[in-house]
Protein backbone atom coordinates (compact mmCIF):
# COMPACT_ATOMS: atom_id res chain seq x y z
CA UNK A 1 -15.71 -7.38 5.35
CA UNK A 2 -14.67 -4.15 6.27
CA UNK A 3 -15.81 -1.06 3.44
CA UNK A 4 -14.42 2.40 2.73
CA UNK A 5 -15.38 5.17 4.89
CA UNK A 6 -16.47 8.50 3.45
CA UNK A 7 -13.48 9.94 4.50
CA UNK A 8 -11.69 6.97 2.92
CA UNK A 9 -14.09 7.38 -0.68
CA UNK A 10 -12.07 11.00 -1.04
CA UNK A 11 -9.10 9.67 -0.88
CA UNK A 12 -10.06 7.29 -3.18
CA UNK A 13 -11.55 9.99 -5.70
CA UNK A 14 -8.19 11.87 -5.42
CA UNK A 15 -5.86 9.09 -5.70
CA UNK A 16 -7.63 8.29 -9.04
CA UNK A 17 -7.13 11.80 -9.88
CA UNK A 18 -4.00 11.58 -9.20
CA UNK A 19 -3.11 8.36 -11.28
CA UNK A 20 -4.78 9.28 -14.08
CA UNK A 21 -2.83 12.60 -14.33
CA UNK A 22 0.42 10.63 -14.41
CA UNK A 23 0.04 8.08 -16.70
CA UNK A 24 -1.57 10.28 -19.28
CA UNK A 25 1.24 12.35 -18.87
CA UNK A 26 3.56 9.47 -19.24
CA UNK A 27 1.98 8.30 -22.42
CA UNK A 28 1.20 11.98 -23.68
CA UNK A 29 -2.20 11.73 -24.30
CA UNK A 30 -4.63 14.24 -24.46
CA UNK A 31 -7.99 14.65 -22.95
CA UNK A 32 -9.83 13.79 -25.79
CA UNK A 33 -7.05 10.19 -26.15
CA UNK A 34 -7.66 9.59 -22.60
CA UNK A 35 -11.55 9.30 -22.60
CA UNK A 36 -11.12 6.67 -25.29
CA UNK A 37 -10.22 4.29 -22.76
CA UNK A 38 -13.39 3.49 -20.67
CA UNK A 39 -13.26 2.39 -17.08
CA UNK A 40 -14.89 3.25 -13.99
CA UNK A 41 -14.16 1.99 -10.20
CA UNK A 42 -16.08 -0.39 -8.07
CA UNK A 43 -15.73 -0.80 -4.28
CA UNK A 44 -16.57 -3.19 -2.00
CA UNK A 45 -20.02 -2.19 -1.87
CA UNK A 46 -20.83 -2.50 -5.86
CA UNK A 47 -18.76 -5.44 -6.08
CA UNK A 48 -20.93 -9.11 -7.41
CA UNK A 49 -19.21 -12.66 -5.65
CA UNK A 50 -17.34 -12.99 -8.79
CA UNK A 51 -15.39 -9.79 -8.75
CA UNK A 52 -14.19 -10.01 -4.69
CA UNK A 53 -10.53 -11.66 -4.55
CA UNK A 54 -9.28 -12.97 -1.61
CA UNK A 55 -5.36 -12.16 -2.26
CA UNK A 56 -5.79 -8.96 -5.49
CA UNK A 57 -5.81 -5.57 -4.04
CA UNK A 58 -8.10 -4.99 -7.40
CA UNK A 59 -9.34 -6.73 -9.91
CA UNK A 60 -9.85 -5.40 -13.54
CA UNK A 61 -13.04 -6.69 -15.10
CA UNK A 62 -14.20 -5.80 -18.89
CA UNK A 63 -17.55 -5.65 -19.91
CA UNK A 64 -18.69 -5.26 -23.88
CA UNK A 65 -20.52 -2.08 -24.83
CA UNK A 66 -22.44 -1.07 -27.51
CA UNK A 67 -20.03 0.99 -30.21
CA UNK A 68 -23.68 2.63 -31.51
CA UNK A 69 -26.60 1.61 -33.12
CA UNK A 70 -26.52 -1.38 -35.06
CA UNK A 71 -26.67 -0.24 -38.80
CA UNK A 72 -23.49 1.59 -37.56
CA UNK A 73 -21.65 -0.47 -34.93
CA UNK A 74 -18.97 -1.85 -36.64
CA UNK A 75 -17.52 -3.91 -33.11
CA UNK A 76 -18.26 -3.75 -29.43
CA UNK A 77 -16.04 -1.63 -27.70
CA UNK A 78 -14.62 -3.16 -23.97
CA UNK A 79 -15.11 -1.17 -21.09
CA UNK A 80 -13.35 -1.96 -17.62
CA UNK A 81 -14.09 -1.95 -14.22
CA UNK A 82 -11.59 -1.22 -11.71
CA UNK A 83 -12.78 -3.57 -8.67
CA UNK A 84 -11.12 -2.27 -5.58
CA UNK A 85 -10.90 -4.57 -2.46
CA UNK A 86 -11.92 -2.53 0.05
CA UNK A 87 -11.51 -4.60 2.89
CA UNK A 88 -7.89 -6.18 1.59
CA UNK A 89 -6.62 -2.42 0.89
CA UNK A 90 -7.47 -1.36 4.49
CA UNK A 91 -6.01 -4.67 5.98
CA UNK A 92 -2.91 -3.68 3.95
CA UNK A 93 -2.31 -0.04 5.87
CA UNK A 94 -3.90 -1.25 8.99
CA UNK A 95 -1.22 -3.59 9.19
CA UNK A 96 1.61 -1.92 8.11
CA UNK A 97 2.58 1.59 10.10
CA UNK A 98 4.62 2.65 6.85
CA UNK A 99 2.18 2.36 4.49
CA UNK A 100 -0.14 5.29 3.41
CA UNK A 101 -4.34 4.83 1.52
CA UNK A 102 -3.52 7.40 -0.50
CA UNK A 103 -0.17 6.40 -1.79
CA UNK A 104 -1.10 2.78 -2.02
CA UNK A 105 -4.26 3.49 -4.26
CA UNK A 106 -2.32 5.87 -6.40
CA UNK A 107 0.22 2.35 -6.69
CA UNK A 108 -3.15 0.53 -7.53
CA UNK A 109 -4.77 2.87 -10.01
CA UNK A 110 -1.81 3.42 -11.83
CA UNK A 111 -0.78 -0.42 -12.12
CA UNK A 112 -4.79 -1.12 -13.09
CA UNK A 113 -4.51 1.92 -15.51
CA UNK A 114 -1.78 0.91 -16.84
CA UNK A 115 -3.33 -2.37 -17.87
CA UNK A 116 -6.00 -0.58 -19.24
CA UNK A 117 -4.05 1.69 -21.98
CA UNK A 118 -2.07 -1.86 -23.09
CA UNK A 119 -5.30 -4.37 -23.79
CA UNK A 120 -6.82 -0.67 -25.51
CA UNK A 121 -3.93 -0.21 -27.25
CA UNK A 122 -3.43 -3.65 -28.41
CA UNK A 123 -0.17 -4.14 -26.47
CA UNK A 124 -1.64 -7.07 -24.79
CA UNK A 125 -4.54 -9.28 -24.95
CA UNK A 126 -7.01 -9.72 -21.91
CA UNK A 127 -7.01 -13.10 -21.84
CA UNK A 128 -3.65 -14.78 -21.09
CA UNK A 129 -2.32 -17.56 -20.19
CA UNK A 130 -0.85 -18.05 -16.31
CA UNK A 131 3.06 -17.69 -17.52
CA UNK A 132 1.86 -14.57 -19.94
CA UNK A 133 -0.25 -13.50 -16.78
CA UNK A 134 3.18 -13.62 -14.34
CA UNK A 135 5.51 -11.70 -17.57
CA UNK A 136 2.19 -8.95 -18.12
CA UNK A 137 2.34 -8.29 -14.17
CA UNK A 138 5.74 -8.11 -14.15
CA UNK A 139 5.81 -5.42 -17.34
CA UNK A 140 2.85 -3.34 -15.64
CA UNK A 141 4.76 -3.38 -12.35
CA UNK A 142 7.48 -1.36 -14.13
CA UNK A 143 5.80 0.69 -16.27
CA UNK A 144 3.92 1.56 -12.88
CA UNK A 145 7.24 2.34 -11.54
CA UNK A 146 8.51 4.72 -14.02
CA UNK A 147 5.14 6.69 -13.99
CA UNK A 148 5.35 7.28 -10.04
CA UNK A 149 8.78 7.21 -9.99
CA UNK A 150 9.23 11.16 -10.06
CA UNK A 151 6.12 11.97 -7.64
CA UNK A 152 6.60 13.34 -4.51
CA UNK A 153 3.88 12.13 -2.55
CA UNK A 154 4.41 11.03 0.92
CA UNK A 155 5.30 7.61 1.35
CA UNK A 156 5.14 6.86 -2.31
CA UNK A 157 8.54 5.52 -2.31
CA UNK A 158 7.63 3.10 0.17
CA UNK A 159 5.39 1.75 -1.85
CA UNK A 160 7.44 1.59 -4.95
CA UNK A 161 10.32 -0.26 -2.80
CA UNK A 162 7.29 -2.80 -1.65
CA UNK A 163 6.52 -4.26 -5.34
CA UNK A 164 10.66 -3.73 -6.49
CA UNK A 165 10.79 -7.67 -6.74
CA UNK A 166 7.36 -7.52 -8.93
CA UNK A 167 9.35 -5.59 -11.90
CA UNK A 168 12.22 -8.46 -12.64
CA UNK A 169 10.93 -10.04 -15.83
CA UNK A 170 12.47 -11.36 -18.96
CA UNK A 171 10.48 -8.87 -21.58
CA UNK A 172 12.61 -6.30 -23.40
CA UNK A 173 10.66 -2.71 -22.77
C-alpha cells in the first residue's frame, strides 16, 4: 500500500490547519473551546489492521483517557484518532485529473472534525446504529459543506460538487 510522501505529510499538516481554522470559526469557538476536543491524525504508517478500511478515506477511532488522577477523575474523557488512508486518498487524486490532496484532505478533516465537535458536544452518540450511521453521514456531509462552502481554495468546489448527493437526508438542521 502506497504511503504519504514528505512532500505529501505538509500538505497534510496544512490541510489540517486549514480545517481546523474553519470549523472553529463556524462554530465560534475559541482556542481555549477548541483544545477541549482531543484528536490527533494517524497515517498509513501508524495505522494497527483494525483501523485500515478498504472503501473510508478515514476512519475516526476514540480511545478513553484518563480525566486525572483517580481521587479526582470524575469520568474518562474520549479522545479520537483521525485514521487517514493513505494509500485510498492518493488512489483518489491519482485517478481523478480534477481532484486536488490538498483540497480533498481539507474535505476529509473537516467532515472527521466535524464528527468530532458533535459526539463532544453530545449532538450524537459514537455508537450508532447502520440507518443512524447513513442519517449522521448525511448531516456531517452538510455541515461540511457549509463550513467550506465560502473558501477559496483551488479546486475546493470540485470537491464539494463530488459528495453533493452525500448531504440529502431527512434530519431537520
Amino acid at each position: 500500500m502506497v504511503s504519504f510522501s514528505r512532500q505529501d505529510l505538509m500538505i497534510v499538516s496544512d490541510s489540517l490547519a486549514i480545517a481546523e481554522d474553519a470549523t472553529s470559526d463556524f462554530y465560534k469557538f475559541s482556542f481555549r473551546q477548541w483544545k477541549r476536543h482531543g484528536y490527533d491524525v494517524k497515517t498509513l504508517r501508524s495505522l494497527s489492521s483494525d483501523e485500515i478500511s478498504s472503501f473510508a478515506l478515514a476512519v475516526l477511532k476514540r480511545a478513553e483517557q484518563d480525566a486525572g488522577p483517580p481521587a479526582l477523575r470524575t469520568r474518562m474523557r474520549h479522545f479520537y484518532f483521525i485514521c487517514l488512508q493513505d494509500h485510498l486518498i492518493l488512489e483518489a487524486v491519482n485517478r481523478d485529473r480534477r481532484l486536488a490532496l490538498l483540497p480533498l484532505l481539507v474535505y476529509i478533516f473537516t467532515h472527521e472534525l466535524v464528527h468530532i465537535v458533535r459526539f463532544c458536544n453530545f449532538s450524537q452518540r459514537f455508537e450508532l446504529s447502520e440507518a443512524a450511521r447513513s442519517e449522521e453521514e448525511s448531516v456531517v456531509h452538510a455541515r461540511a459543506f457549509d463550513i467550506l462552502n465560502r473558501c477559496s481554495i483551488p479546486r475546493l468546489d470540485y470537491v464539494l460538487e463530488s459528495y453533493d448527493g452525500h448531504r440529502k437526508c431527512a434530519m431537520a438542521f
